[in-house]
C-alpha atoms as a PDB file:
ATOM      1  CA  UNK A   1     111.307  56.207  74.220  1.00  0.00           C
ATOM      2  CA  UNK A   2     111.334  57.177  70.752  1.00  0.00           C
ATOM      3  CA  UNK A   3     109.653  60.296  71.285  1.00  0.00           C
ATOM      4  CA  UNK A   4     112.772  61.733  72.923  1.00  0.00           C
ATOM      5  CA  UNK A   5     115.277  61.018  70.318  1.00  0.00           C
ATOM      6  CA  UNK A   6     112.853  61.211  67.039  1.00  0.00           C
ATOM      7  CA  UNK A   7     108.961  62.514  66.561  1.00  0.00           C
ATOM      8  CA  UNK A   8     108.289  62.245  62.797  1.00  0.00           C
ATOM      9  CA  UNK A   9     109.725  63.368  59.831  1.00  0.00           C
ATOM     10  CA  UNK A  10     107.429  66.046  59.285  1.00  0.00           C
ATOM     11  CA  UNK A  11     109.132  67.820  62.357  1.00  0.00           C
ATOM     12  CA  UNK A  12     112.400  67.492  61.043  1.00  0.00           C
ATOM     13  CA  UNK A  13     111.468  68.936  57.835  1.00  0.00           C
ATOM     14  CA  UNK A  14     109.577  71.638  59.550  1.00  0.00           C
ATOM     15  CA  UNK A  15     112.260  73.010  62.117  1.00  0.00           C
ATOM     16  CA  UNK A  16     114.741  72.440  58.933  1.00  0.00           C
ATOM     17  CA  UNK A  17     112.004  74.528  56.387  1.00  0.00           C
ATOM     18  CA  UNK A  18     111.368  77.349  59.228  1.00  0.00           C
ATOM     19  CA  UNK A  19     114.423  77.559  60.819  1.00  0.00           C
ATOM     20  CA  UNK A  20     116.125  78.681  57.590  1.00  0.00           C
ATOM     21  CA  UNK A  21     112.895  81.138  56.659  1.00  0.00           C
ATOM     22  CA  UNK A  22     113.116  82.773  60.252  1.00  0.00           C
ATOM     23  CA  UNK A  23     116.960  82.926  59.929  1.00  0.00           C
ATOM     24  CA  UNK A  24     116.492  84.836  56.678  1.00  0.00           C
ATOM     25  CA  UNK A  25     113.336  87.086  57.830  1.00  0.00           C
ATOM     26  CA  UNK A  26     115.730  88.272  61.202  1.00  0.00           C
ATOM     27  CA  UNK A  27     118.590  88.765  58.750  1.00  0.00           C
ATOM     28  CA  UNK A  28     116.754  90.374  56.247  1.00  0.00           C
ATOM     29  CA  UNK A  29     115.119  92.605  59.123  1.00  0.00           C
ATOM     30  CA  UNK A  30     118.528  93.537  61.102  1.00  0.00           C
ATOM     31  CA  UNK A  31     120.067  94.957  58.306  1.00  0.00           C
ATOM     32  CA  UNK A  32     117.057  96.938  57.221  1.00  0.00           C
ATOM     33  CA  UNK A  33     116.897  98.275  60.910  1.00  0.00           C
ATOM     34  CA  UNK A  34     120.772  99.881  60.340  1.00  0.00           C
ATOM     35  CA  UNK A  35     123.768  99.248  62.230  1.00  0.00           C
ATOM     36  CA  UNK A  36     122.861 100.207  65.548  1.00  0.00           C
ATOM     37  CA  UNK A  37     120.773  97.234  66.240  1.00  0.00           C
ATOM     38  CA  UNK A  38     124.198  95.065  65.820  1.00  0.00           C
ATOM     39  CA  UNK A  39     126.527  97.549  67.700  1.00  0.00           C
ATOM     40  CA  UNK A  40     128.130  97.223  70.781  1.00  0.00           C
ATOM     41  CA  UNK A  41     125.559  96.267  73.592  1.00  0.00           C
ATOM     42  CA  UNK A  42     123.876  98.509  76.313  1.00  0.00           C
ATOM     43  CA  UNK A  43     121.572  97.158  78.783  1.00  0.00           C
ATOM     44  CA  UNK A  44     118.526  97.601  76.572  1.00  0.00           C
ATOM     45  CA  UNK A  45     120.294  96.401  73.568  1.00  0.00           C
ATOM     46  CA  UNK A  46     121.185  93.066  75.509  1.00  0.00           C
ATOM     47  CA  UNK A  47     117.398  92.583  76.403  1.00  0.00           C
ATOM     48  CA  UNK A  48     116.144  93.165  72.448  1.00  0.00           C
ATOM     49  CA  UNK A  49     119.120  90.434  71.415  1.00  0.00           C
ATOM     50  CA  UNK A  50     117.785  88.062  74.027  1.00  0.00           C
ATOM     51  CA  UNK A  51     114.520  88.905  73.053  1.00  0.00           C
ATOM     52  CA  UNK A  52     115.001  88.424  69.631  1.00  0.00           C
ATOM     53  CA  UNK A  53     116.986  84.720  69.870  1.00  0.00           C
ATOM     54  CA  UNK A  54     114.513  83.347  72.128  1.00  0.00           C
ATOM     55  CA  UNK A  55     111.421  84.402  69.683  1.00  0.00           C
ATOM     56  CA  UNK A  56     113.536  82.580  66.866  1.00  0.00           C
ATOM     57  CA  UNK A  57     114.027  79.423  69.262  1.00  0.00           C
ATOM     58  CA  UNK A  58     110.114  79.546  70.064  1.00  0.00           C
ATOM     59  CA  UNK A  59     109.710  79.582  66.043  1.00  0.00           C
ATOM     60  CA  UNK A  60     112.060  76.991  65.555  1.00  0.00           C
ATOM     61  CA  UNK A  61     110.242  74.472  67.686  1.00  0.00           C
ATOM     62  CA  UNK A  62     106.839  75.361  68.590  1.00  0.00           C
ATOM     63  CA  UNK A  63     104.773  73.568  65.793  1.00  0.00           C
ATOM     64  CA  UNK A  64     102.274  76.610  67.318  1.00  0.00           C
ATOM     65  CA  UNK A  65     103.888  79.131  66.442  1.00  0.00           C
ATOM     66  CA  UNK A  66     103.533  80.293  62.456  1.00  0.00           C
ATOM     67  CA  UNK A  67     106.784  82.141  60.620  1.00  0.00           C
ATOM     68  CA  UNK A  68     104.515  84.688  59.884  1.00  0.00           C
ATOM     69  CA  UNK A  69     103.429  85.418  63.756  1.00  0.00           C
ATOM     70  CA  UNK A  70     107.480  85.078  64.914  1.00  0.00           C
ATOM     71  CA  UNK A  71     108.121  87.568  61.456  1.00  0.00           C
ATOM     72  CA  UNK A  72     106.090  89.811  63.139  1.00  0.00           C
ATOM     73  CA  UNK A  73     107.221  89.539  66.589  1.00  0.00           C
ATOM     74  CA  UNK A  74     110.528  89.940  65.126  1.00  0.00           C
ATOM     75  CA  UNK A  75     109.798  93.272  63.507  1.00  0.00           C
ATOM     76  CA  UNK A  76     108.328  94.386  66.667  1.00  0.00           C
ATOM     77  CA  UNK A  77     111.196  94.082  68.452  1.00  0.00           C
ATOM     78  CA  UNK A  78     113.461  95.580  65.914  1.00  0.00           C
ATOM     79  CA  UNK A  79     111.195  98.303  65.757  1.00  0.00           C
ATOM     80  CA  UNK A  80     110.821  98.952  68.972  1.00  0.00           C
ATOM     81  CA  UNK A  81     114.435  99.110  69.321  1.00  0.00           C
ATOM     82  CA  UNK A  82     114.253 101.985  66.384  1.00  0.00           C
ATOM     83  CA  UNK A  83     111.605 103.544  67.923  1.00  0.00           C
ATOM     84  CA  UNK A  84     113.956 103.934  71.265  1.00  0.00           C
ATOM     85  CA  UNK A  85     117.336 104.544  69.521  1.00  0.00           C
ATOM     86  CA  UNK A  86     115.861 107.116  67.101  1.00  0.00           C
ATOM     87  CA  UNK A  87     114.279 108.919  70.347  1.00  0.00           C
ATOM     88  CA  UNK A  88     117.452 108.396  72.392  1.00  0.00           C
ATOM     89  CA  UNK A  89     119.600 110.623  69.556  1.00  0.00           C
ATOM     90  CA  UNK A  90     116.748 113.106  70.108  1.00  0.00           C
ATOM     91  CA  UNK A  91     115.839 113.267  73.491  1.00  0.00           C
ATOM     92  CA  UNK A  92     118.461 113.274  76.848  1.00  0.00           C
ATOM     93  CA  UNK A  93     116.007 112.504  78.559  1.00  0.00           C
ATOM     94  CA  UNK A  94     115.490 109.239  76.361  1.00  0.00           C
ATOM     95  CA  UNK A  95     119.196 108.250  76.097  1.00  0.00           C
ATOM     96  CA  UNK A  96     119.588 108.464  79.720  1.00  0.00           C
ATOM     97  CA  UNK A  97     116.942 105.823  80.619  1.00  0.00           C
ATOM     98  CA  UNK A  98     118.376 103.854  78.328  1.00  0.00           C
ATOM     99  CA  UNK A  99     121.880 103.703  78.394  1.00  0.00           C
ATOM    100  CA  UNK A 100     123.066 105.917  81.551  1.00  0.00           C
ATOM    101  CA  UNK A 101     125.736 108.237  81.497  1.00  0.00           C
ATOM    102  CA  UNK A 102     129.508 107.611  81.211  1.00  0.00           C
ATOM    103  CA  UNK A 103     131.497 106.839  84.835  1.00  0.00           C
ATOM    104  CA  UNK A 104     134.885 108.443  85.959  1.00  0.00           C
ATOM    105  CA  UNK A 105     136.568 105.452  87.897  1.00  0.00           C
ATOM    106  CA  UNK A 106     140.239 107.410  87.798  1.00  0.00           C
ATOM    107  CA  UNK A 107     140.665 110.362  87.759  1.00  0.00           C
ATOM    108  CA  UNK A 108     144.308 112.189  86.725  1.00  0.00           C
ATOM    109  CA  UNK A 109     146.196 109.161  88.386  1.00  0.00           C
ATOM    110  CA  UNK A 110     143.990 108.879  91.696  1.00  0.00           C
ATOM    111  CA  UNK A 111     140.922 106.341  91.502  1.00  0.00           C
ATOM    112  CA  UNK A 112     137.388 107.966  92.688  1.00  0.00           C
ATOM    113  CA  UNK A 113     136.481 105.028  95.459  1.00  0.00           C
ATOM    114  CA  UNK A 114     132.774 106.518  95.267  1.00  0.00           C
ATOM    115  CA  UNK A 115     132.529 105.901  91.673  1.00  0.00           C
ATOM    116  CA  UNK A 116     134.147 102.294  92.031  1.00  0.00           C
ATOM    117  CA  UNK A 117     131.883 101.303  94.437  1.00  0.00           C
ATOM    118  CA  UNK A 118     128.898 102.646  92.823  1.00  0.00           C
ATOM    119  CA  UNK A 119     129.681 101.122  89.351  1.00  0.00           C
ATOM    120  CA  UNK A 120     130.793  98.046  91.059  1.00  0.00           C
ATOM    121  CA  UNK A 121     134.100  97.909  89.705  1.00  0.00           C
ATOM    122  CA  UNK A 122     137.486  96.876  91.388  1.00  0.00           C
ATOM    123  CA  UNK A 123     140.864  98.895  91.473  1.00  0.00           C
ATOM    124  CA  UNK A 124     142.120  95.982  89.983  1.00  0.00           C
ATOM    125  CA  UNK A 125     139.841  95.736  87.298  1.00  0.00           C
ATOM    126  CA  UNK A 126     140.781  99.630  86.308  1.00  0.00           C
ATOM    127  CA  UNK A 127     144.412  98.508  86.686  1.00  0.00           C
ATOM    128  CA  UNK A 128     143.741  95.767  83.721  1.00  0.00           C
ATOM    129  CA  UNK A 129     142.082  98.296  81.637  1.00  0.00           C
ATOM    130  CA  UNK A 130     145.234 100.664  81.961  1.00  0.00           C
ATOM    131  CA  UNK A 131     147.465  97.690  81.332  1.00  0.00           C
ATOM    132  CA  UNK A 132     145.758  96.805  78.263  1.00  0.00           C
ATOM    133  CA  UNK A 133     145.566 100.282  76.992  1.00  0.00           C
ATOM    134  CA  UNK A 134     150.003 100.134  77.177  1.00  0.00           C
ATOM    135  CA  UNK A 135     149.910 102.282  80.090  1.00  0.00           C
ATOM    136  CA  UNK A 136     152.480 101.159  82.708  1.00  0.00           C
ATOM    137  CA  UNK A 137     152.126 104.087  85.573  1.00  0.00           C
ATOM    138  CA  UNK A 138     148.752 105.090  86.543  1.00  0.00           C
ATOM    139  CA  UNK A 139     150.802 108.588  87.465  1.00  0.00           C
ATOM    140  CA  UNK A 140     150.424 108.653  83.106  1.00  0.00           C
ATOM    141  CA  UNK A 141     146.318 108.449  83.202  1.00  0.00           C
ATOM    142  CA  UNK A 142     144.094 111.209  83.021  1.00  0.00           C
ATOM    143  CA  UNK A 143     141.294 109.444  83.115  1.00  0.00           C
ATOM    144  CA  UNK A 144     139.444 106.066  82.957  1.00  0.00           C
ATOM    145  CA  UNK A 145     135.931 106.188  82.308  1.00  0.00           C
ATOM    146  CA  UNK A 146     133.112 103.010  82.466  1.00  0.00           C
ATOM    147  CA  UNK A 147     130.941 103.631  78.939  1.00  0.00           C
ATOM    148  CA  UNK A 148     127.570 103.065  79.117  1.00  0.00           C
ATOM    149  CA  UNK A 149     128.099  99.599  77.393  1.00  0.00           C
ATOM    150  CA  UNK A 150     130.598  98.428  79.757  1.00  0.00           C
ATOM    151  CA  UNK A 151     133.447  98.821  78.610  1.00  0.00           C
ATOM    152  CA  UNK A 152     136.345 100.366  80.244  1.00  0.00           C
ATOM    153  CA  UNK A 153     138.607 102.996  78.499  1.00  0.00           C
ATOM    154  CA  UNK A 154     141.384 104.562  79.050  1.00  0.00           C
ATOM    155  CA  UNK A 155     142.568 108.497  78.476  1.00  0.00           C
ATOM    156  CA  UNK A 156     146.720 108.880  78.859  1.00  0.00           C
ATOM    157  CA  UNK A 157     148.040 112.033  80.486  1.00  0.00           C
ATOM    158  CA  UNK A 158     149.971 112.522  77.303  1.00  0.00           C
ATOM    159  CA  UNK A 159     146.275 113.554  75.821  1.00  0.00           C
ATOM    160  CA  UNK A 160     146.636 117.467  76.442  1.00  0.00           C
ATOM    161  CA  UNK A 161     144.849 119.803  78.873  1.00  0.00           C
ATOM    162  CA  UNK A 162     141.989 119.447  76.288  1.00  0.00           C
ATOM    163  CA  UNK A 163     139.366 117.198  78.285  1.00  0.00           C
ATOM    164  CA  UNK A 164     136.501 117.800  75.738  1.00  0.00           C
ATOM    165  CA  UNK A 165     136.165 113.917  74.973  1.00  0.00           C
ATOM    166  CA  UNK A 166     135.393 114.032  79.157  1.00  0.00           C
ATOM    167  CA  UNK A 167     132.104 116.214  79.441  1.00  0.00           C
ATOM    168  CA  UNK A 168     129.249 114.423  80.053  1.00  0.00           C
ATOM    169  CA  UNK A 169     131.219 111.643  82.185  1.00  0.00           C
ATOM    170  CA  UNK A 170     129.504 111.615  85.610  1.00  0.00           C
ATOM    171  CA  UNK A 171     132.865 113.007  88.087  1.00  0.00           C
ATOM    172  CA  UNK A 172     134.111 115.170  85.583  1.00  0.00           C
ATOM    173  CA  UNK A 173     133.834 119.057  86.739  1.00  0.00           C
ATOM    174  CA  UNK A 174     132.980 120.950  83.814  1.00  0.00           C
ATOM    175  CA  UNK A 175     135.118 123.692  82.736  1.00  0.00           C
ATOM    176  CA  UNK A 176     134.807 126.551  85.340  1.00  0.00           C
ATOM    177  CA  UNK A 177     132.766 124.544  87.675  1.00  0.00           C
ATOM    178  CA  UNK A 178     132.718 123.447  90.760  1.00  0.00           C
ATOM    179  CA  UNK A 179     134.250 119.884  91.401  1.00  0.00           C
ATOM    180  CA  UNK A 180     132.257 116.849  91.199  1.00  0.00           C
ATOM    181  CA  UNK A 181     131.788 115.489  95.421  1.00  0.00           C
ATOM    182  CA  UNK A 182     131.534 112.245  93.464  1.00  0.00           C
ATOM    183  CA  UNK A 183     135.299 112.559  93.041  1.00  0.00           C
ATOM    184  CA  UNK A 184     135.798 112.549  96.980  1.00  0.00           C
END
């Protein structure tokens, strides 16, 4: 019975001791890997975060495991995720395995049922997203676009005819094209 509730004092004093050293190491190592590692999360960003916290819990409490093997592990995962977010600025090809493109879910007042199906997102959740933004007629949206991290955002009609901020966004005809079926 006592092994549930208390091993040894040499295991407290080694999750106490190694905890804090891994803490610093991943600290240390996130801000030496920039800003991007901490930004707002795509899919691949969510799987280096998880990643990363379960190779500090597996530090934390395997008596196995050295700091020195989970210091590495995390500086391969940071560095992988360098490695893929310096290539994804470089490469479309890269940043669209990786994070997707941009979704129209409304577009000019009239949602794009295709889109919402295929994104997996309700009218109602659009109709949040336009609420939030202090939108009270969908008649005064241009557009409403799911990012590639998830959220939702919201372009007012009062924006101007200029829809630069909306190429790229799968459903968005470029200028002089034809339209998008993705719209119908």
């Amino acid at each position: 019975m006592e092994l549930i509730f208390f091993s040894s004092w040499e295991s407290l004093i080694r999750t106490l001791v190694v905890g804090l050293l891994a803490y610093v190491v991943l600290v240390v190592f996130l801000r030496l890997s920039g800003k991007r590692t901490l930004s707002k999360m795509n899919a691949f960003d969510l799987v280096v975060t998880v990643a990363l916290g379960s190779t500090l819990a597996t530090v934390l409490l395997t008596k196995d495991v050295p700091l020195a093997d989970g210091a590495l592990a995390f500086a391969l995962l940071i560095g992988l995720q360098f490695v893929v977010t310096w290539s994804s600025v470089r490469a479309k090809w890269v940043r669209q395995a990786v994070t997707g493109d941009p979704v129209m879910l409304m577009y000019r007042g009239e949602f794009l049922p295709a889109a919402l199906r295929q994104a997996r997102v309700t009218e109602a959740e659009v109709q949040a997203a336009v609420r939030a933004a202090g939108i009270g007629s969908l008649g005064q949206v241009k557009a409403v676009v799911l990012e590639t991290d998830g959220s939702i955002n919201v372009v007012g009609a009062d924006a101007g005819e200029d829809e630069s901020s909306l190429i790229g966004v799968v459903g968005h005809a470029e200028p002089g094209a034809a339209p998008d079926p993705a719209r119908r």
